[in-house]
Protein backbone atom coordinates (compact mmCIF):
# COMPACT_ATOMS: atom_id res chain seq x y z
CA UNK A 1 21.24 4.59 -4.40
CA UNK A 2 24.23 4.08 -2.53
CA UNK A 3 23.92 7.12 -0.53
CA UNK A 4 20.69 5.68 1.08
CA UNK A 5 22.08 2.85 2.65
CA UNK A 6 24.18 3.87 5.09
CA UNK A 7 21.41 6.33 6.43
CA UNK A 8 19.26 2.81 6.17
CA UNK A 9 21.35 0.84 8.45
CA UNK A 10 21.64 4.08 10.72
CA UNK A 11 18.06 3.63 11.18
CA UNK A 12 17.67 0.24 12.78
CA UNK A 13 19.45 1.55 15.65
CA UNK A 14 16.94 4.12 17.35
CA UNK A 15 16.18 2.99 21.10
CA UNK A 16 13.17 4.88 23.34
CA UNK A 17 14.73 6.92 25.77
CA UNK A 18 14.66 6.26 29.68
CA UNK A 19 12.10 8.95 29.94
CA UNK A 20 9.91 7.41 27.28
CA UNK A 21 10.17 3.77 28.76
CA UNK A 22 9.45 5.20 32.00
CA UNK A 23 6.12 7.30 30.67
CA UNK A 24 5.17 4.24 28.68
CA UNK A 25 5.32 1.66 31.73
CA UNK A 26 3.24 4.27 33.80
CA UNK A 27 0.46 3.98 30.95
CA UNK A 28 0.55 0.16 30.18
CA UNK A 29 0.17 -0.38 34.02
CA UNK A 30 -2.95 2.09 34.41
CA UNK A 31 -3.97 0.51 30.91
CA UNK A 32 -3.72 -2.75 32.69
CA UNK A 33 -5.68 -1.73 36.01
CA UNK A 34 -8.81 -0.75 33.28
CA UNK A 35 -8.60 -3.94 31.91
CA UNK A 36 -8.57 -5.59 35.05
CA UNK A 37 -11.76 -4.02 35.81
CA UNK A 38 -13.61 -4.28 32.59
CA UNK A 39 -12.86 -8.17 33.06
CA UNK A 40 -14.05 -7.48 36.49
CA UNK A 41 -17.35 -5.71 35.36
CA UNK A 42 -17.89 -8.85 33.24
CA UNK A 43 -17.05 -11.16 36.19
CA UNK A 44 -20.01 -9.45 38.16
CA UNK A 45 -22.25 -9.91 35.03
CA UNK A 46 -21.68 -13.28 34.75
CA UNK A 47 -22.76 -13.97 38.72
CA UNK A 48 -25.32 -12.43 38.54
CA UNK A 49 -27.00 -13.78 35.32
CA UNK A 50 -26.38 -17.14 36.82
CA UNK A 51 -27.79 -16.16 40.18
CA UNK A 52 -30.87 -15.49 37.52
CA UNK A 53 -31.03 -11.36 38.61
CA UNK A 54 -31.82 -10.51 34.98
CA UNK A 55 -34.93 -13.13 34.06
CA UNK A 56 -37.77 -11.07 35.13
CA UNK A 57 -36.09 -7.09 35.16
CA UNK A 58 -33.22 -5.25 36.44
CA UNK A 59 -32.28 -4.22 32.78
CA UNK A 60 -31.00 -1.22 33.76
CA UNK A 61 -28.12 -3.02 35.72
CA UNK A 62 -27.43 -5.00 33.16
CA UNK A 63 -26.83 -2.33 30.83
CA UNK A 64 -25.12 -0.56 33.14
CA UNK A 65 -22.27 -3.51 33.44
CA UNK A 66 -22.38 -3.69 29.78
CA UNK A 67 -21.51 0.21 29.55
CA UNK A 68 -19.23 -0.30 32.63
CA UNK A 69 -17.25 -2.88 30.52
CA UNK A 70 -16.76 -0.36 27.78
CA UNK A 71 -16.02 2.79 29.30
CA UNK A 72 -12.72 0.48 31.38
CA UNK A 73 -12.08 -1.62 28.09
CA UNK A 74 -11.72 1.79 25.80
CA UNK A 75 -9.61 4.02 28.52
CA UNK A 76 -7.35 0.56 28.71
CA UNK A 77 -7.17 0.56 24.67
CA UNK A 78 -6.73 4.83 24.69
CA UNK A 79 -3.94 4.06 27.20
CA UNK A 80 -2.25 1.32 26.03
CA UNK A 81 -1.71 2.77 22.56
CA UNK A 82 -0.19 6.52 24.01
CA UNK A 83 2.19 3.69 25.73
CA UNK A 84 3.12 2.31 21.85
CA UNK A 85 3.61 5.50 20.78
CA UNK A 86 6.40 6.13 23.30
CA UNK A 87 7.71 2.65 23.14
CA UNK A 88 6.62 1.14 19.86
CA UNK A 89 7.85 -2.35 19.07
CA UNK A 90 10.02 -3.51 15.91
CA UNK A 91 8.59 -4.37 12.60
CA UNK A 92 10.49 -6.97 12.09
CA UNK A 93 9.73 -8.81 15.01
CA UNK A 94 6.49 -10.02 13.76
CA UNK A 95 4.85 -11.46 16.34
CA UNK A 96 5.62 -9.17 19.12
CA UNK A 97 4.73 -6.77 16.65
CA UNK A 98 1.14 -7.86 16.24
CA UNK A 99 0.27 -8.95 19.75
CA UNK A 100 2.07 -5.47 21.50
CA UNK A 101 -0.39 -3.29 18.92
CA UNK A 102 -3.77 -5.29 18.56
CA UNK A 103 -3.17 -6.32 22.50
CA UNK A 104 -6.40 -3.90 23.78
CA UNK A 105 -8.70 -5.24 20.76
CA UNK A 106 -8.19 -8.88 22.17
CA UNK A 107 -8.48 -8.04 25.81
CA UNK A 108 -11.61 -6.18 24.95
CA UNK A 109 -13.13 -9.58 23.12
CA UNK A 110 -11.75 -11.31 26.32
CA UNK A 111 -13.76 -8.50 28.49
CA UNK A 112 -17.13 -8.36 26.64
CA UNK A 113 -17.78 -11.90 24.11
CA UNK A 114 -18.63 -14.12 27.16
CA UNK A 115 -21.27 -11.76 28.76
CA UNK A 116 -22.89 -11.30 25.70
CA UNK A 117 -22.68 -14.83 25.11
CA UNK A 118 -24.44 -15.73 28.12
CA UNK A 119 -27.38 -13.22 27.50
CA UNK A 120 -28.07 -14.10 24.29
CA UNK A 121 -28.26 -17.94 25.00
CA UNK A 122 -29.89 -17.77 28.29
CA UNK A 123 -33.32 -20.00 27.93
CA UNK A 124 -34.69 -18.08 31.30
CA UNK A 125 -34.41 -14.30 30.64
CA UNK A 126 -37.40 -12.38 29.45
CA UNK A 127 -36.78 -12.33 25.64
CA UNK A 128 -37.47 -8.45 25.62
CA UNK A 129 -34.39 -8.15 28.07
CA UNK A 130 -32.54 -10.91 26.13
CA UNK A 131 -33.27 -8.76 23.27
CA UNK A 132 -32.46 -5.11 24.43
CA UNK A 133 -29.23 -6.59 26.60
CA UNK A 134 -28.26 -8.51 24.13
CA UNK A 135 -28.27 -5.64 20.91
CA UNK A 136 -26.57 -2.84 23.23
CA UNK A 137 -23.73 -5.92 24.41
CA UNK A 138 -22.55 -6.27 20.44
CA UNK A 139 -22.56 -2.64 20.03
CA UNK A 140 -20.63 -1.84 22.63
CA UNK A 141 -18.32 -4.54 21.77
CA UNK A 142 -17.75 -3.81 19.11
CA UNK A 143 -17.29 0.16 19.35
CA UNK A 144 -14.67 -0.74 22.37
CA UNK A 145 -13.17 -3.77 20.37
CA UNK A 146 -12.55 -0.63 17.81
CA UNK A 147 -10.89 1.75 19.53
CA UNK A 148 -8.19 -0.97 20.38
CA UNK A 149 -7.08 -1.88 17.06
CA UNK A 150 -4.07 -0.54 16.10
CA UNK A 151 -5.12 0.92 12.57
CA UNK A 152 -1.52 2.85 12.10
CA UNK A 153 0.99 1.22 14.15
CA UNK A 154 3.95 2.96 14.80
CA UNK A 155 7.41 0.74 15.08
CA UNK A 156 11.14 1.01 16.08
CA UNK A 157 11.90 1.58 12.16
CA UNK A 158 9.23 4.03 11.20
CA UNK A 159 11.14 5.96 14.28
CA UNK A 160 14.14 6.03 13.90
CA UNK A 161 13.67 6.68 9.64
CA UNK A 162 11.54 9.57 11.12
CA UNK A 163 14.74 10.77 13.61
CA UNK A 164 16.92 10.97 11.12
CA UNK A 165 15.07 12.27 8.58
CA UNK A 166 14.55 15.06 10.90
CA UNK A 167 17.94 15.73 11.98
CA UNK A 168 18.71 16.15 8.40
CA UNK A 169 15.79 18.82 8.32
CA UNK A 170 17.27 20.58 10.86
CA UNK A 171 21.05 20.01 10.15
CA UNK A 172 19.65 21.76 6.38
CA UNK A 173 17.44 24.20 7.91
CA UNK A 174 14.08 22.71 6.53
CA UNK A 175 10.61 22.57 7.47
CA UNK A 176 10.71 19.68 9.96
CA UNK A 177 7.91 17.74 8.93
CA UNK A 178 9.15 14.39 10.25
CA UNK A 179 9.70 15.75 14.09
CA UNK A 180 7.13 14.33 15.80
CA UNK A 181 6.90 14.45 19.07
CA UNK A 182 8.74 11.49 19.71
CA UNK A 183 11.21 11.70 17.96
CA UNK A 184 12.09 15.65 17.95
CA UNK A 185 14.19 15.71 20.86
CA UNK A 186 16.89 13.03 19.79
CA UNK A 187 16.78 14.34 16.52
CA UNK A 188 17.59 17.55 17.59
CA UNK A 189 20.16 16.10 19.47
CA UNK A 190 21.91 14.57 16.41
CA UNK A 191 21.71 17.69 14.75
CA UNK A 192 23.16 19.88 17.36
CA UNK A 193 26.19 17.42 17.90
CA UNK A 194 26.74 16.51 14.46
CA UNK A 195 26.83 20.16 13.82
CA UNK A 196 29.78 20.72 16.60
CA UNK A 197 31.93 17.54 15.66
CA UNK A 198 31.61 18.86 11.60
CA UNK A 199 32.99 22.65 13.11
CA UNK A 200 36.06 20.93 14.82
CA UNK A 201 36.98 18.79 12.46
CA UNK A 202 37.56 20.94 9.77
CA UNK A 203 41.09 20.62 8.03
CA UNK A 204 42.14 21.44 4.02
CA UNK A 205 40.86 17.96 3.10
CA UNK A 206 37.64 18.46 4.66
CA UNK A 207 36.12 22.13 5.27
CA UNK A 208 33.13 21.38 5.90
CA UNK A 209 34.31 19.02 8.49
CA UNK A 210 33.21 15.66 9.21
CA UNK A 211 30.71 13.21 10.55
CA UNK A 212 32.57 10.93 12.13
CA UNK A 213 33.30 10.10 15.05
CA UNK A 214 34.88 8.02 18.21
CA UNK A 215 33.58 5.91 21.18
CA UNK A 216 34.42 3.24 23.66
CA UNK A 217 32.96 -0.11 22.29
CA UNK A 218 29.64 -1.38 24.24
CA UNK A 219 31.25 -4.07 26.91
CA UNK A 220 31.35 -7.64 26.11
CA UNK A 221 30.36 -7.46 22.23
CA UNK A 222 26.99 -6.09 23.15
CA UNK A 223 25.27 -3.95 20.89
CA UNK A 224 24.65 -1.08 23.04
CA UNK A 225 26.31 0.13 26.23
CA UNK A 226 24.93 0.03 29.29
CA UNK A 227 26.07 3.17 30.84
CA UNK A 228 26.31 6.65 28.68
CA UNK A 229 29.35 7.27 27.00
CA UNK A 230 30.64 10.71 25.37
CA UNK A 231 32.31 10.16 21.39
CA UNK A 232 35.59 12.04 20.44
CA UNK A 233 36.92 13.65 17.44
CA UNK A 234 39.36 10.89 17.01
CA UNK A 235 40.88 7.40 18.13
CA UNK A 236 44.20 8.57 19.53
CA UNK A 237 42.70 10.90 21.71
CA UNK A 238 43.98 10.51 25.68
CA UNK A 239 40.52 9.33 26.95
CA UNK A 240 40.68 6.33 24.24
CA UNK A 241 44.01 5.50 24.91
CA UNK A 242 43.64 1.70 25.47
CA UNK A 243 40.45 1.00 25.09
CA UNK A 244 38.02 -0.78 22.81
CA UNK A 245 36.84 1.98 19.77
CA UNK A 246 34.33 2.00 17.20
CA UNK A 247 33.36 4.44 14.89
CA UNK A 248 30.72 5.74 13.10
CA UNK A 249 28.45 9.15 12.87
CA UNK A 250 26.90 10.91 15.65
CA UNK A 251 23.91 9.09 14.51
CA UNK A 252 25.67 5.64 15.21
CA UNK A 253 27.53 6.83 18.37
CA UNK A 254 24.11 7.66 19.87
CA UNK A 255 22.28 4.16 19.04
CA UNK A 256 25.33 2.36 20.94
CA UNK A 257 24.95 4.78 24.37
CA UNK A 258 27.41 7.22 23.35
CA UNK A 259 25.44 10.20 23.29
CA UNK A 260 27.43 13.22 24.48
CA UNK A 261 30.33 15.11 22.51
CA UNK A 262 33.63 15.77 24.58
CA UNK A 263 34.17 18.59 26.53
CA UNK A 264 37.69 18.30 25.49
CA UNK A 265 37.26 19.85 22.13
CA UNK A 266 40.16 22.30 22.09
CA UNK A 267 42.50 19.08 23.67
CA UNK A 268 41.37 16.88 21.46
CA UNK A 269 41.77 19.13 18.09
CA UNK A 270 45.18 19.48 18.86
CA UNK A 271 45.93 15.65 19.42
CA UNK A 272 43.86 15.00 16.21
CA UNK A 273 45.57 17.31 14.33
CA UNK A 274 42.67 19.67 13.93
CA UNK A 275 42.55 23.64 14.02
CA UNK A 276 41.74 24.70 17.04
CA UNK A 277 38.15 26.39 17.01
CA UNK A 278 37.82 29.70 17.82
């Protein structure tokens, strides 16, 4: 059991990359333009049934708003989760967790329950219309309310277990069945510099080498640095000379913004004491 928990605490530390913020803001603001308009198609509804349009015909516009509604709430809802699956929230922040997942059902409710309100209280429409308007409205709200819930929400934890559970499939040559998409890249990542740092640190006491390594501490006690750091094979190593270090595995450097090995190796397995790789 105690070999899981450092690989446990590793995990709470996986962060989107800039690429996937930047893909997933794209999406939630497109996702946000649909919405705007489905609440705009509703908008229009609502004028119009109180400028009495719909009490003797014109069904065919109605329906058409309805469907208009829909087709902007869903591609809002289709959108909006492709952006949580690039930048999913944490777990353990519960409410952010909730609202950031199950956002497009509400907006949908928002978009289509006080149309269909309307049309099935209004005293002056035609009942047929009432009736016809009325039946497609709850279907289609609740086929687009639908396709925004958030049945298997993805999080900052299920990630990041994911990440390193692939690194270790590729670090042991495995079938990678927890590289998804997501996730593959840093993962691979890991791996590739974990494998480098274990081939120059090899010694008599460890020849397999080791998984540790060393990096300037994120500024002012934060948890992660703001600019991109590189880790070395050791703390007395000329670039670290002075500075703030922690220390951890490749895994850990890379959650604090230290995610590039040295390309000092050869200087830096001589001041560490290391073999020099050949």
């Amino acid at each position: 059991m105690t070999d899981n928990k450092p690989a446990a605490d590793v995990t709470k530390d996986w962060h989107a990359t800039q690429a996937q913020k930047s893909g997933a803001t794209r999406l939630r603001l497109f996702a946000a333009l649909s919405w705007i308009l489905a609440i705009g198609g509703q908008i229009a509804g609502v004028v119009l049934l109180y400028q009495h349009k719909f009490d003797h015909g014109n069904v065919p516009l109605l329906i058409g708003i309805l469907v208009g509604i829909a087709i902007f709430a869903i591609a809002g809802n289709l959108l909006w989760k492709a952006a949580n699956r690039h930048d999913p929230a944490r777990a353990s922040d519960r409410f952010r967790f909730f609202f950031q997942n199950q956002l497009g059902a509400i907006i949908t409710l928002i978009a289509f329950l006080p149309l269909v309100f309307l049309i099935l209280t209004d005293k002056d429409m035609d009942p047929q219309t009432k009736k016809v308007a009325g039946g497609i409205g709850v279907v289609l709200a609740v086929i687009a309310t639908l396709f925004g819930v958030s049945f298997k929400t993805p999080s900052i934890e299920q990630y990041t277990q994911d990440m390193n559970t692939c690194a270790a499939q590729i670090k042991a040559g495995q079938p990678t069945t927890a590289c998804s998409p997501d996730v593959a890249a840093q993962a691979q990542e890991i791996a590739t510099d974990s494998a480098a740092v274990a081939a120059a640190t090899k010694d008599t006491e460890h020849p397999a080498g080791r998984d540790i390594v060393y990096w300037i501490a994120p500024e002012n006690g934060a948890k992660k640095s703001e600019t991109p750091h590189v880790f070395h094979l050791c703390a007395a190593v000329s670039p670290l000379r002075d500075k703030t270090v922690n220390s951890g595995s490749v895994t850990e450097a890379y959650a604090q913004n230290a995610i590039r090995i040295t390309k000092q190796i050869e200087m830096e397995q001589k001041q560490c004491g290391f073999s020099v790789s050949q």
